[in-house]
PDB file of N, CA and C in Angstrom:
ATOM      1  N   UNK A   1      11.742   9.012 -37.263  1.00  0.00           N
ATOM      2  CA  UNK A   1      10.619   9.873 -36.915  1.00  0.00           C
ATOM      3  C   UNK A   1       9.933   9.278 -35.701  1.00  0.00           C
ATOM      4  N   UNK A   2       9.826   9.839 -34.689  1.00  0.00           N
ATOM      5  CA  UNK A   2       9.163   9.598 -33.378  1.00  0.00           C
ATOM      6  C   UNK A   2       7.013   9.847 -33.932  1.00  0.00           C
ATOM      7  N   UNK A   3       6.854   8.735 -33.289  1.00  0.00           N
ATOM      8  CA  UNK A   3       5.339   8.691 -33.411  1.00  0.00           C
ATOM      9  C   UNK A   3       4.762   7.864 -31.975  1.00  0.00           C
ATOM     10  N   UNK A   4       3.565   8.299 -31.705  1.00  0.00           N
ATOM     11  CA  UNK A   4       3.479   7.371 -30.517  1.00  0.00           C
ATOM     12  C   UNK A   4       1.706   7.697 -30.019  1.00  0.00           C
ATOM     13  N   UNK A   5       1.475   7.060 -28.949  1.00  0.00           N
ATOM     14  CA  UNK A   5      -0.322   7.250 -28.850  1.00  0.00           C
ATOM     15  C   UNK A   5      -0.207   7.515 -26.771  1.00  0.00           C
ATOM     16  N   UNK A   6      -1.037   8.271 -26.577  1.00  0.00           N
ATOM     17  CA  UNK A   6      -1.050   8.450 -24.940  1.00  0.00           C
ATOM     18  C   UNK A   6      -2.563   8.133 -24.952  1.00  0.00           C
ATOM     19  N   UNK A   7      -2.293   7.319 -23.414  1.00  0.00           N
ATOM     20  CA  UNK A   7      -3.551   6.943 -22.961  1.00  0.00           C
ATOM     21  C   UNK A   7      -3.541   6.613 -21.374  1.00  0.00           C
ATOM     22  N   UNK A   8      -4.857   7.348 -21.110  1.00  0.00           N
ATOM     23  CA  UNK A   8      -4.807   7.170 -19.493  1.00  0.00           C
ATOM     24  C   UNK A   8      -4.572   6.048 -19.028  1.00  0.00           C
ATOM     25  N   UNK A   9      -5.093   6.063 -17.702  1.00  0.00           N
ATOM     26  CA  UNK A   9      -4.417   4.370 -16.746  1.00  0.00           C
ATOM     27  C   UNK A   9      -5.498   3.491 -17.378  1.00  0.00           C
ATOM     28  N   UNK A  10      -6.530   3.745 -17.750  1.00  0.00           N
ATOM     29  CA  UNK A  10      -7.786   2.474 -18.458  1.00  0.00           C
ATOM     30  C   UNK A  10      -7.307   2.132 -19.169  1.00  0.00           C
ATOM     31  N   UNK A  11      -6.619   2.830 -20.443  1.00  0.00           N
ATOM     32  CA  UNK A  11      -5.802   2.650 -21.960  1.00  0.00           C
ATOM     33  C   UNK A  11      -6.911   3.405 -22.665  1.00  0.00           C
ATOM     34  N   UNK A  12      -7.790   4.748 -21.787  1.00  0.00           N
ATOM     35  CA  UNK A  12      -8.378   5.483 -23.082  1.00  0.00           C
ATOM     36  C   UNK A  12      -7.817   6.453 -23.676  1.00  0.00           C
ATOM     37  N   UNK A  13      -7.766   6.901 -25.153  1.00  0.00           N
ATOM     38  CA  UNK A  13      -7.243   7.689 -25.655  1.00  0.00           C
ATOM     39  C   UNK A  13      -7.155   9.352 -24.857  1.00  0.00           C
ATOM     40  N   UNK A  14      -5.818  10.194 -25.083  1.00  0.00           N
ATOM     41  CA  UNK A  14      -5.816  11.465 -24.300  1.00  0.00           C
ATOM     42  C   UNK A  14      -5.465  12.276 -25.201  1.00  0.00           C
ATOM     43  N   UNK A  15      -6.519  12.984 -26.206  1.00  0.00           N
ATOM     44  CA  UNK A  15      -6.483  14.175 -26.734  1.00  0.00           C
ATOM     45  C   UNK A  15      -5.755  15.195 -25.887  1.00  0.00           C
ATOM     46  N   UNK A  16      -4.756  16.030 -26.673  1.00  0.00           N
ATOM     47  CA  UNK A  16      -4.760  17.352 -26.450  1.00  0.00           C
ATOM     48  C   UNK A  16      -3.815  17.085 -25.256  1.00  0.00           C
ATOM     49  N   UNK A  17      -2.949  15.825 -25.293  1.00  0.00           N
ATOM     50  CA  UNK A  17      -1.833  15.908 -24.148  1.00  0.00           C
ATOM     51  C   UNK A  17       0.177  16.333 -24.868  1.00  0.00           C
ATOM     52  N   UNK A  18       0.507  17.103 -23.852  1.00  0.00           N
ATOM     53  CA  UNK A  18       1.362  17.975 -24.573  1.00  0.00           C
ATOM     54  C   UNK A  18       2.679  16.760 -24.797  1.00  0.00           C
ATOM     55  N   UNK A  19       3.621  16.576 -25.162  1.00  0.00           N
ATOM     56  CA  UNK A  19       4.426  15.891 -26.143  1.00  0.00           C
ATOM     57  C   UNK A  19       5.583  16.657 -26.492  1.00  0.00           C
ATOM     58  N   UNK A  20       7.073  15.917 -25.581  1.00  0.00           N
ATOM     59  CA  UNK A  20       8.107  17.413 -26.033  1.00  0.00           C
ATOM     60  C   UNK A  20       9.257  15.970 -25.830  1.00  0.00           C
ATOM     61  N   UNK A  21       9.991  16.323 -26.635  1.00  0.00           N
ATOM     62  CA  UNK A  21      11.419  15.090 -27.039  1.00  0.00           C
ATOM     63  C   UNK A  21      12.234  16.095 -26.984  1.00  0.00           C
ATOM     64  N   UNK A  22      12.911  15.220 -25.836  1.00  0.00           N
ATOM     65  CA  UNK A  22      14.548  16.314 -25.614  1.00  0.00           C
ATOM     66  C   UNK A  22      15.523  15.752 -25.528  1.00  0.00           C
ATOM     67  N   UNK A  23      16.867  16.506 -25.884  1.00  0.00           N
ATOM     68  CA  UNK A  23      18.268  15.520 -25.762  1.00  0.00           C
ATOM     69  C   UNK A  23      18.285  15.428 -24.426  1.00  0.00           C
ATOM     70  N   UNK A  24      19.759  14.108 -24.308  1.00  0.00           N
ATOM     71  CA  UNK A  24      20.031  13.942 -23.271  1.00  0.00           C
ATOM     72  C   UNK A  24      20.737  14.931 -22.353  1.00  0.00           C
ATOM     73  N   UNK A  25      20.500  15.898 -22.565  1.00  0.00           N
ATOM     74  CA  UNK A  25      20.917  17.678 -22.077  1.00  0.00           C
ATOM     75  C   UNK A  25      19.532  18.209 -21.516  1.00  0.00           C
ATOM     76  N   UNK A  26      18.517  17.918 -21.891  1.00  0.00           N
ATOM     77  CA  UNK A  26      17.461  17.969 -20.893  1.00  0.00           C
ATOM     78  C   UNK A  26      16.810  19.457 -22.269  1.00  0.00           C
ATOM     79  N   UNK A  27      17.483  19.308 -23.660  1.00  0.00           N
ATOM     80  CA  UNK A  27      17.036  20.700 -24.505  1.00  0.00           C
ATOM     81  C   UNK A  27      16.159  19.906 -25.150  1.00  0.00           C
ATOM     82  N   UNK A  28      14.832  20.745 -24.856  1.00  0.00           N
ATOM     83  CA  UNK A  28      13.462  20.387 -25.984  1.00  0.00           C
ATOM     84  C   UNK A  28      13.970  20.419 -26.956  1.00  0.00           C
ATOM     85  N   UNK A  29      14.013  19.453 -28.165  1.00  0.00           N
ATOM     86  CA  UNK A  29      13.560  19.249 -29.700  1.00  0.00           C
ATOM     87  C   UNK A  29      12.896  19.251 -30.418  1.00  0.00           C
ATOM     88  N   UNK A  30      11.916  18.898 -30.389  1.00  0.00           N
ATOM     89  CA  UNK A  30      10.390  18.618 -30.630  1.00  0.00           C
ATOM     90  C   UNK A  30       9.362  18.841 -29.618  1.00  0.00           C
ATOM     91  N   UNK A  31       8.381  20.303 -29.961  1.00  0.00           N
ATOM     92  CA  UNK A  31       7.069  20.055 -29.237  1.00  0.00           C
ATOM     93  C   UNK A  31       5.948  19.655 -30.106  1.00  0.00           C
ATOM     94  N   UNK A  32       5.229  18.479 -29.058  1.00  0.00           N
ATOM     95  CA  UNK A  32       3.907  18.244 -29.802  1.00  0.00           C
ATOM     96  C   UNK A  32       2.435  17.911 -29.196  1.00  0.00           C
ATOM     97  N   UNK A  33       1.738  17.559 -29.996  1.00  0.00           N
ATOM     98  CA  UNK A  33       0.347  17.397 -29.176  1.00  0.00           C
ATOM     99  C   UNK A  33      -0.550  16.620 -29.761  1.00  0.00           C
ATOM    100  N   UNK A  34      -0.882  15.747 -28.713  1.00  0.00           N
ATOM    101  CA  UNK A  34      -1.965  14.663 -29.520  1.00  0.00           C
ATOM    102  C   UNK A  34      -2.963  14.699 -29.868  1.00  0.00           C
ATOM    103  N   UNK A  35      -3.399  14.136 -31.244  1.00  0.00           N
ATOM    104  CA  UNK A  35      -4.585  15.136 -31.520  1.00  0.00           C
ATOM    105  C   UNK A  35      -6.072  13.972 -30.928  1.00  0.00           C
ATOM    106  N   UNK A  36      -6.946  13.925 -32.071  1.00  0.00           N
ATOM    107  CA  UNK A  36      -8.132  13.275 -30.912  1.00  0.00           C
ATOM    108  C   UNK A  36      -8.372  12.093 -30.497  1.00  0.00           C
ATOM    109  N   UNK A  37      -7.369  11.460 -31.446  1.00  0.00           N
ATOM    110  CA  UNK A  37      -7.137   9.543 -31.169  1.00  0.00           C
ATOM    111  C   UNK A  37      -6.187   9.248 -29.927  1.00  0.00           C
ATOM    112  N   UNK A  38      -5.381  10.781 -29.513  1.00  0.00           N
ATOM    113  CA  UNK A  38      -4.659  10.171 -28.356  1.00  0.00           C
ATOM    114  C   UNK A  38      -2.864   9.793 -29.440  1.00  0.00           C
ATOM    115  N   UNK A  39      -2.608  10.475 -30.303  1.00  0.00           N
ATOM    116  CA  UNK A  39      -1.390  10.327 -31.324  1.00  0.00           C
ATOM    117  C   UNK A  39      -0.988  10.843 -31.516  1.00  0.00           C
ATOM    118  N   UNK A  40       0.423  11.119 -31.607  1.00  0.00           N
ATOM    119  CA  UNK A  40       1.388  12.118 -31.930  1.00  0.00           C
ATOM    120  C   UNK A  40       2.573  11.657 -33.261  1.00  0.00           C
ATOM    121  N   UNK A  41       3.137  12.879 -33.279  1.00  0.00           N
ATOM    122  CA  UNK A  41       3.982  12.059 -34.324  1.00  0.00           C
ATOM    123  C   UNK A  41       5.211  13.512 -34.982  1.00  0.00           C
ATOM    124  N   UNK A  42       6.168  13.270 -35.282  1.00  0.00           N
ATOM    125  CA  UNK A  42       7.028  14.243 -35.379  1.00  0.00           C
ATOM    126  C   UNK A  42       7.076  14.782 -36.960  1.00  0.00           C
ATOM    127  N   UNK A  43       6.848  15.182 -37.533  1.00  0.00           N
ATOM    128  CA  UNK A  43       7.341  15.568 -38.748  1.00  0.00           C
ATOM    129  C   UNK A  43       8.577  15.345 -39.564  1.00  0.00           C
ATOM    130  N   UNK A  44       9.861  15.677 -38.327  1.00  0.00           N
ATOM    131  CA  UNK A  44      11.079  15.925 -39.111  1.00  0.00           C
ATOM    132  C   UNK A  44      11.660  14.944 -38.169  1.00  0.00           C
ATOM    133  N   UNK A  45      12.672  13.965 -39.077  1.00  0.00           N
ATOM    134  CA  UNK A  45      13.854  13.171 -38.267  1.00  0.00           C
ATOM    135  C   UNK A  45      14.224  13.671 -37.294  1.00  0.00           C
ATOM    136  N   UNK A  46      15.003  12.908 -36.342  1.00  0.00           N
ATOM    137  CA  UNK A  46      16.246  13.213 -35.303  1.00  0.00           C
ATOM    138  C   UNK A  46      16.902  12.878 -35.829  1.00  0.00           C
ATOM    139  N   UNK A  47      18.420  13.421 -35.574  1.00  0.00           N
ATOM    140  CA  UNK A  47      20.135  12.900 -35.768  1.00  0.00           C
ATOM    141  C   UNK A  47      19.983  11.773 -34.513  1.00  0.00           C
ATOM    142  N   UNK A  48      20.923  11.054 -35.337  1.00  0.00           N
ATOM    143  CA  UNK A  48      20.897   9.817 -34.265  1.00  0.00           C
ATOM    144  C   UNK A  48      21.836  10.444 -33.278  1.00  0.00           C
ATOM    145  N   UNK A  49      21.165   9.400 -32.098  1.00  0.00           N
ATOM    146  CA  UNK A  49      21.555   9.608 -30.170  1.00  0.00           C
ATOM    147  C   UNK A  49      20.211   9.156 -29.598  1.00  0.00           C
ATOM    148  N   UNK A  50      20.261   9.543 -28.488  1.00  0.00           N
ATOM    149  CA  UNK A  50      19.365   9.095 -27.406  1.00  0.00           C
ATOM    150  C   UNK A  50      18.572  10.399 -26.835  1.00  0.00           C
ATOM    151  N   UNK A  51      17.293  10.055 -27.128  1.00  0.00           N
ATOM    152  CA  UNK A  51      16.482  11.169 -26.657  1.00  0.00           C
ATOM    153  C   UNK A  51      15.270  10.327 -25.400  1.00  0.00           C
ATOM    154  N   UNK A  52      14.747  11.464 -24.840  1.00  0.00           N
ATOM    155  CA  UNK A  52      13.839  11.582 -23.747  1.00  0.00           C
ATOM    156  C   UNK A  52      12.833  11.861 -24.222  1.00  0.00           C
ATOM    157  N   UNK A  53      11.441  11.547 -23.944  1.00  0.00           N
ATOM    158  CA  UNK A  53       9.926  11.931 -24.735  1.00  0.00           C
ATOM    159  C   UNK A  53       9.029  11.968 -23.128  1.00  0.00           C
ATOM    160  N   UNK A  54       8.669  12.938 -23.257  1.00  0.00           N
ATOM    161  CA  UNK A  54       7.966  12.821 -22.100  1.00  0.00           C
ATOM    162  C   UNK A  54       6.535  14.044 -21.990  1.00  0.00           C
ATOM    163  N   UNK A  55       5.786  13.296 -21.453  1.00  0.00           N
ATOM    164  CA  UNK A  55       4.032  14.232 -21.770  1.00  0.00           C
ATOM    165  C   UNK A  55       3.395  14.617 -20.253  1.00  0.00           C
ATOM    166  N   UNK A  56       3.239  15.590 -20.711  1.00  0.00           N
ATOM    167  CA  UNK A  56       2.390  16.644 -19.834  1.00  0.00           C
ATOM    168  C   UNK A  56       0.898  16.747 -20.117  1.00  0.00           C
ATOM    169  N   UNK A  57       0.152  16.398 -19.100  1.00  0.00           N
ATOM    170  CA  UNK A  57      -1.689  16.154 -19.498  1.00  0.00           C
ATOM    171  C   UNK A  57      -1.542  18.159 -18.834  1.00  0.00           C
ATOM    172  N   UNK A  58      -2.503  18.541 -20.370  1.00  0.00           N
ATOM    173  CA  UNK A  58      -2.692  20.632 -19.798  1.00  0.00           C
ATOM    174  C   UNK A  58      -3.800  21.026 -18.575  1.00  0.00           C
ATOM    175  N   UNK A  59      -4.575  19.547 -18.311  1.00  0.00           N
ATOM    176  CA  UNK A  59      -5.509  19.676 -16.949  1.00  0.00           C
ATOM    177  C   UNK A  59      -5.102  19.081 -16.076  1.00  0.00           C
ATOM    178  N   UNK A  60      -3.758  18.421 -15.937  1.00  0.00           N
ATOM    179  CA  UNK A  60      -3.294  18.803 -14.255  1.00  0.00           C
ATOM    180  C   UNK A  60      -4.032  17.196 -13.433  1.00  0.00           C
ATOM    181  N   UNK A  61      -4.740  16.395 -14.906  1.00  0.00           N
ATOM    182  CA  UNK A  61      -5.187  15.308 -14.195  1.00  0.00           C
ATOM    183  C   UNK A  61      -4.647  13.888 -14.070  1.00  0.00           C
ATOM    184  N   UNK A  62      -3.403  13.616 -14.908  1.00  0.00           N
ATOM    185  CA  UNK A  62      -2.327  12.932 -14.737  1.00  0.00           C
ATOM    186  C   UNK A  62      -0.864  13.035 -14.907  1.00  0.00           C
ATOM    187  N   UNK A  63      -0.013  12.243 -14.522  1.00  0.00           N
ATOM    188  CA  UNK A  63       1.283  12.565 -14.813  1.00  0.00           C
ATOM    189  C   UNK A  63       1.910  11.280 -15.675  1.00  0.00           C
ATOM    190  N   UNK A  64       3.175  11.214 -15.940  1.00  0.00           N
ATOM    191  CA  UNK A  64       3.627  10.416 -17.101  1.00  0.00           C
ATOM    192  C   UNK A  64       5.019   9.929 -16.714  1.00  0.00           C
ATOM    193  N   UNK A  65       5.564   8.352 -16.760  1.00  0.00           N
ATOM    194  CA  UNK A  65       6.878   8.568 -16.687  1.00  0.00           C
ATOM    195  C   UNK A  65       7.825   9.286 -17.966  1.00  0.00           C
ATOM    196  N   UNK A  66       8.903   9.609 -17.776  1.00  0.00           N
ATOM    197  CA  UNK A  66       9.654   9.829 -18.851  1.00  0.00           C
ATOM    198  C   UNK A  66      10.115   8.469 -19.957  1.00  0.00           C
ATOM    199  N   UNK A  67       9.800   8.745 -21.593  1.00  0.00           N
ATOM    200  CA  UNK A  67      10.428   7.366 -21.880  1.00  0.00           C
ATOM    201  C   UNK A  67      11.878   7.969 -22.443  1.00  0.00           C
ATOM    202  N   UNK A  68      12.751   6.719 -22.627  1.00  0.00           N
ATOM    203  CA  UNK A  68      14.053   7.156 -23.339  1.00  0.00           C
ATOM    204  C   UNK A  68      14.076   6.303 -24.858  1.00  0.00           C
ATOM    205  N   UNK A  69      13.861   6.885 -26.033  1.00  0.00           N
ATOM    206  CA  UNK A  69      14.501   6.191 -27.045  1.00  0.00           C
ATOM    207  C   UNK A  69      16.005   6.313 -27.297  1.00  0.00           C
ATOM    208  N   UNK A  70      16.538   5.565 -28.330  1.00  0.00           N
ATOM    209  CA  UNK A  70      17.755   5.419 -29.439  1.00  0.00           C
ATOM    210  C   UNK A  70      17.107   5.904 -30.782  1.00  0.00           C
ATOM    211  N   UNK A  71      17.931   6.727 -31.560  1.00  0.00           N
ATOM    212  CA  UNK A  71      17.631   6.981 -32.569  1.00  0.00           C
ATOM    213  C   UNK A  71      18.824   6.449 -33.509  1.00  0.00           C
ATOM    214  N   UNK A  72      18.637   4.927 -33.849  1.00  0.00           N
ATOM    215  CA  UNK A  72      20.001   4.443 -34.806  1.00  0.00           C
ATOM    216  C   UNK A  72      19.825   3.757 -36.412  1.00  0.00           C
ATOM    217  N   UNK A  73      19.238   4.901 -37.187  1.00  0.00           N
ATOM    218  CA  UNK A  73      18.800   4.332 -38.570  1.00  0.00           C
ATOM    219  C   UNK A  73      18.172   3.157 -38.752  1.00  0.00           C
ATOM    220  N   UNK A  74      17.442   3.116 -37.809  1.00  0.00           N
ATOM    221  CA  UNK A  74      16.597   1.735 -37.773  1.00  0.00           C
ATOM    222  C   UNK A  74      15.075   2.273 -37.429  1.00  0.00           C
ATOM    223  N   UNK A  75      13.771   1.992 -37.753  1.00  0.00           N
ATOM    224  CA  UNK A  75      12.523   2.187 -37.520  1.00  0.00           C
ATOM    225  C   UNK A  75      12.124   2.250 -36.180  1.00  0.00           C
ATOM    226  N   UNK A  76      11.738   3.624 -35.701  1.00  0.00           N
ATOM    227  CA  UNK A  76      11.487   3.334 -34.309  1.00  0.00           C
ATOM    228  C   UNK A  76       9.836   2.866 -34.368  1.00  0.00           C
ATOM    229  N   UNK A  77       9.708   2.247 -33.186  1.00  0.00           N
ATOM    230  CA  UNK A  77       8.286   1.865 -32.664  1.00  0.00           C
ATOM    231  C   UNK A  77       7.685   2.764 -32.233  1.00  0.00           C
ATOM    232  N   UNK A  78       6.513   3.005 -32.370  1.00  0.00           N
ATOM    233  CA  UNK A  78       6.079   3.756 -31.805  1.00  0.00           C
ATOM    234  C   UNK A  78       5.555   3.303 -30.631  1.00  0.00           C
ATOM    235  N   UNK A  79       5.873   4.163 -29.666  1.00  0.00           N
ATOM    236  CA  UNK A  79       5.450   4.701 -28.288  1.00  0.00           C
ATOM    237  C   UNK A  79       4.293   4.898 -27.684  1.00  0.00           C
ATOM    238  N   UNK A  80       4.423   3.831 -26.899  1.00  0.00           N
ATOM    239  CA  UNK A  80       2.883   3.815 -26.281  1.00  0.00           C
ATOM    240  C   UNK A  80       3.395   4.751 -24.711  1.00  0.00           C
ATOM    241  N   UNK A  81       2.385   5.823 -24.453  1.00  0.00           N
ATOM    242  CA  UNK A  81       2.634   6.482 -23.343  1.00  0.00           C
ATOM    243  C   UNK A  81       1.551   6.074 -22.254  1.00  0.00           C
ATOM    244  N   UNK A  82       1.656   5.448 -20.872  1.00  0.00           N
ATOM    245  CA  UNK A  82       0.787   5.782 -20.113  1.00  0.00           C
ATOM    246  C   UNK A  82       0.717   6.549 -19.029  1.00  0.00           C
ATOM    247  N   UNK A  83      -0.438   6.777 -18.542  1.00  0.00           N
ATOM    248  CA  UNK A  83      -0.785   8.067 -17.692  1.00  0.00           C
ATOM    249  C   UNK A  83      -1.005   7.396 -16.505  1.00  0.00           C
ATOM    250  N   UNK A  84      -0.069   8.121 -15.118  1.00  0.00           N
ATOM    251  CA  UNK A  84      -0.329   7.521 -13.737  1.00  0.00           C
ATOM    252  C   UNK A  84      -1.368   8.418 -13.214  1.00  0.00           C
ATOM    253  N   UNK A  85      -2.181   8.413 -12.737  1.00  0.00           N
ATOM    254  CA  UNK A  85      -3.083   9.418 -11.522  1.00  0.00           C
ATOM    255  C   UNK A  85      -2.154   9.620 -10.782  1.00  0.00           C
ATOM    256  N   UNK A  86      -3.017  10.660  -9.810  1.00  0.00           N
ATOM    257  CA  UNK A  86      -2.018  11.766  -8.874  1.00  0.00           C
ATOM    258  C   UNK A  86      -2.110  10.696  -7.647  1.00  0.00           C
ATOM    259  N   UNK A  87      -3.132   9.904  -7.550  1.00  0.00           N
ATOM    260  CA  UNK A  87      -3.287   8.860  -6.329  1.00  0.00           C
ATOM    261  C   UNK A  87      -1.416   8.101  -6.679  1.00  0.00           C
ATOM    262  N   UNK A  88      -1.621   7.097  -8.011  1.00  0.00           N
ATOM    263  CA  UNK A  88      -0.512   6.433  -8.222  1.00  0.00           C
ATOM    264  C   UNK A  88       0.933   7.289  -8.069  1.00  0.00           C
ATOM    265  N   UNK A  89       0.745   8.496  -8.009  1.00  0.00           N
ATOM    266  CA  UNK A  89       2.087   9.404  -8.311  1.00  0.00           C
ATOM    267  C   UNK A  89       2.331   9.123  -6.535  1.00  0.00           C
ATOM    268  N   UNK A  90       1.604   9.739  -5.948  1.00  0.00           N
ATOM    269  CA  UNK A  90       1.263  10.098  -4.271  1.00  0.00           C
ATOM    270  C   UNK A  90       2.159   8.524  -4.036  1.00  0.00           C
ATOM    271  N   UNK A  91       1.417   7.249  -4.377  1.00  0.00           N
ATOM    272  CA  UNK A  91       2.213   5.939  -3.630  1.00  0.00           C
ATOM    273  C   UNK A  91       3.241   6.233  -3.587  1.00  0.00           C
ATOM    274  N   UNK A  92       3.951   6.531  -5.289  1.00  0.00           N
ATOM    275  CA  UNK A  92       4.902   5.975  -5.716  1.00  0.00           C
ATOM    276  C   UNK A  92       6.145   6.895  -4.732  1.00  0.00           C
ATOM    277  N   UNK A  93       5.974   8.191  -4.909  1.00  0.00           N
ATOM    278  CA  UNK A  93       6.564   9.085  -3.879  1.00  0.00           C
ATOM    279  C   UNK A  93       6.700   8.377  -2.818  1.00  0.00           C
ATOM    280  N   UNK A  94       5.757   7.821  -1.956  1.00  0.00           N
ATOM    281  CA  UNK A  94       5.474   7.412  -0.432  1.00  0.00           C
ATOM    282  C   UNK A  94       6.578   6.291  -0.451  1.00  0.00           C
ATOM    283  N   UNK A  95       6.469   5.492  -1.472  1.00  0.00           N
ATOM    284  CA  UNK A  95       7.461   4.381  -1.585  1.00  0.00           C
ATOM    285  C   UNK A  95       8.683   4.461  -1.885  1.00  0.00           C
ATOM    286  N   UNK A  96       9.280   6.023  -2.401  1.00  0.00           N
ATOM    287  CA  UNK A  96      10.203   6.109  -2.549  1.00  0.00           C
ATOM    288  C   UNK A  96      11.096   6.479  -1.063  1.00  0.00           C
ATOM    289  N   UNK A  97      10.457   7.467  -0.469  1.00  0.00           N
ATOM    290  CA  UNK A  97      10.532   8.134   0.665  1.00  0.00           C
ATOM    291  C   UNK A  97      10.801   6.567   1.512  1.00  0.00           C
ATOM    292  N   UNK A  98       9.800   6.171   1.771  1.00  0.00           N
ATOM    293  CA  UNK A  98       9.988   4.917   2.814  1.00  0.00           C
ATOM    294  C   UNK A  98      11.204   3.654   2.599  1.00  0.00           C
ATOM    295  N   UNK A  99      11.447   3.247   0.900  1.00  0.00           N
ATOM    296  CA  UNK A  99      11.767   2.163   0.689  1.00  0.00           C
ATOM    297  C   UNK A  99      12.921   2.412   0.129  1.00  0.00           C
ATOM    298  N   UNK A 100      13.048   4.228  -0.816  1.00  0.00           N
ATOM    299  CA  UNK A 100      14.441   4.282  -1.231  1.00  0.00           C
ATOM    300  C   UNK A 100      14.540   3.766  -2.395  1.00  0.00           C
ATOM    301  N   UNK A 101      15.388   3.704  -3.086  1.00  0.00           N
ATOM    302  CA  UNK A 101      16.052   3.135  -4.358  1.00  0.00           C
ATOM    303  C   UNK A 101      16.208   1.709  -4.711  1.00  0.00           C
ATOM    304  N   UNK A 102      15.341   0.942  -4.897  1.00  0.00           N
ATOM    305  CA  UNK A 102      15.213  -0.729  -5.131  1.00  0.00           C
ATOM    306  C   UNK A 102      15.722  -0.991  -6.283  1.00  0.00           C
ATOM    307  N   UNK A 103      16.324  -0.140  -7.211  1.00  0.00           N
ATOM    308  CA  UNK A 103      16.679  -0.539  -8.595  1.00  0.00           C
ATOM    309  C   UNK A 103      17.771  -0.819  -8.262  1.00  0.00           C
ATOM    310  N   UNK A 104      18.342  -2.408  -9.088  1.00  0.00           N
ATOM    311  CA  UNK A 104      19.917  -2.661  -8.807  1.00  0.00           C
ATOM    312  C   UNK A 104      20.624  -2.036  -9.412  1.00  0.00           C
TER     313      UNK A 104
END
């Protein structure tokens, strides 16, 4: 069962941020939404594989990387999500553009 908490770039809690786990096919599985502590949490198992979790703030005032779990009969952790500002998004772009692909 996927569970996890979103929180802006301070680490304050983000009510009401949207929450969608998809296969590695890019197909939603799970939609969800955090309620006022900034927590989410799935109801029903996944079949094991590898899924994508990734959150959408509904006011447009931050963005999120994508995370990737494993789902292998073992207890997942829950998921701490953080939130970049549109400033941090803007660098990160700028740095991609300029510097390219630094991952080995």
């Amino acid at each position: 069962i996927v569970t996890g908490i979103v929180k802006d770039e301070r680490g304050n809690l983000l009510p009401g941020a949207l929450v969608t786990v998809r296969d590695m096919q890019d197909v939603p599985l799970r939609a969800l939404k955090t309620n006022r502590l900034g927590q989410f949490a799935a109801s029903t198992p996944l079949p094991l594989g590898t899924y994508l979790v990734e959150v959408e703030d509904p006011m447009k005032r931050y963005a999120f990387d994508r995370a990737q779990i494993t789902v292998n009969n073992t207890i997942i952790p829950a998921i701490e999500m953080h939130a970049k500002t549109q400033k941090q998004v803007n660098r990160d772009k700028l740095a991609q553009v300029i510097f390219g692909d630094q991952t080995p």
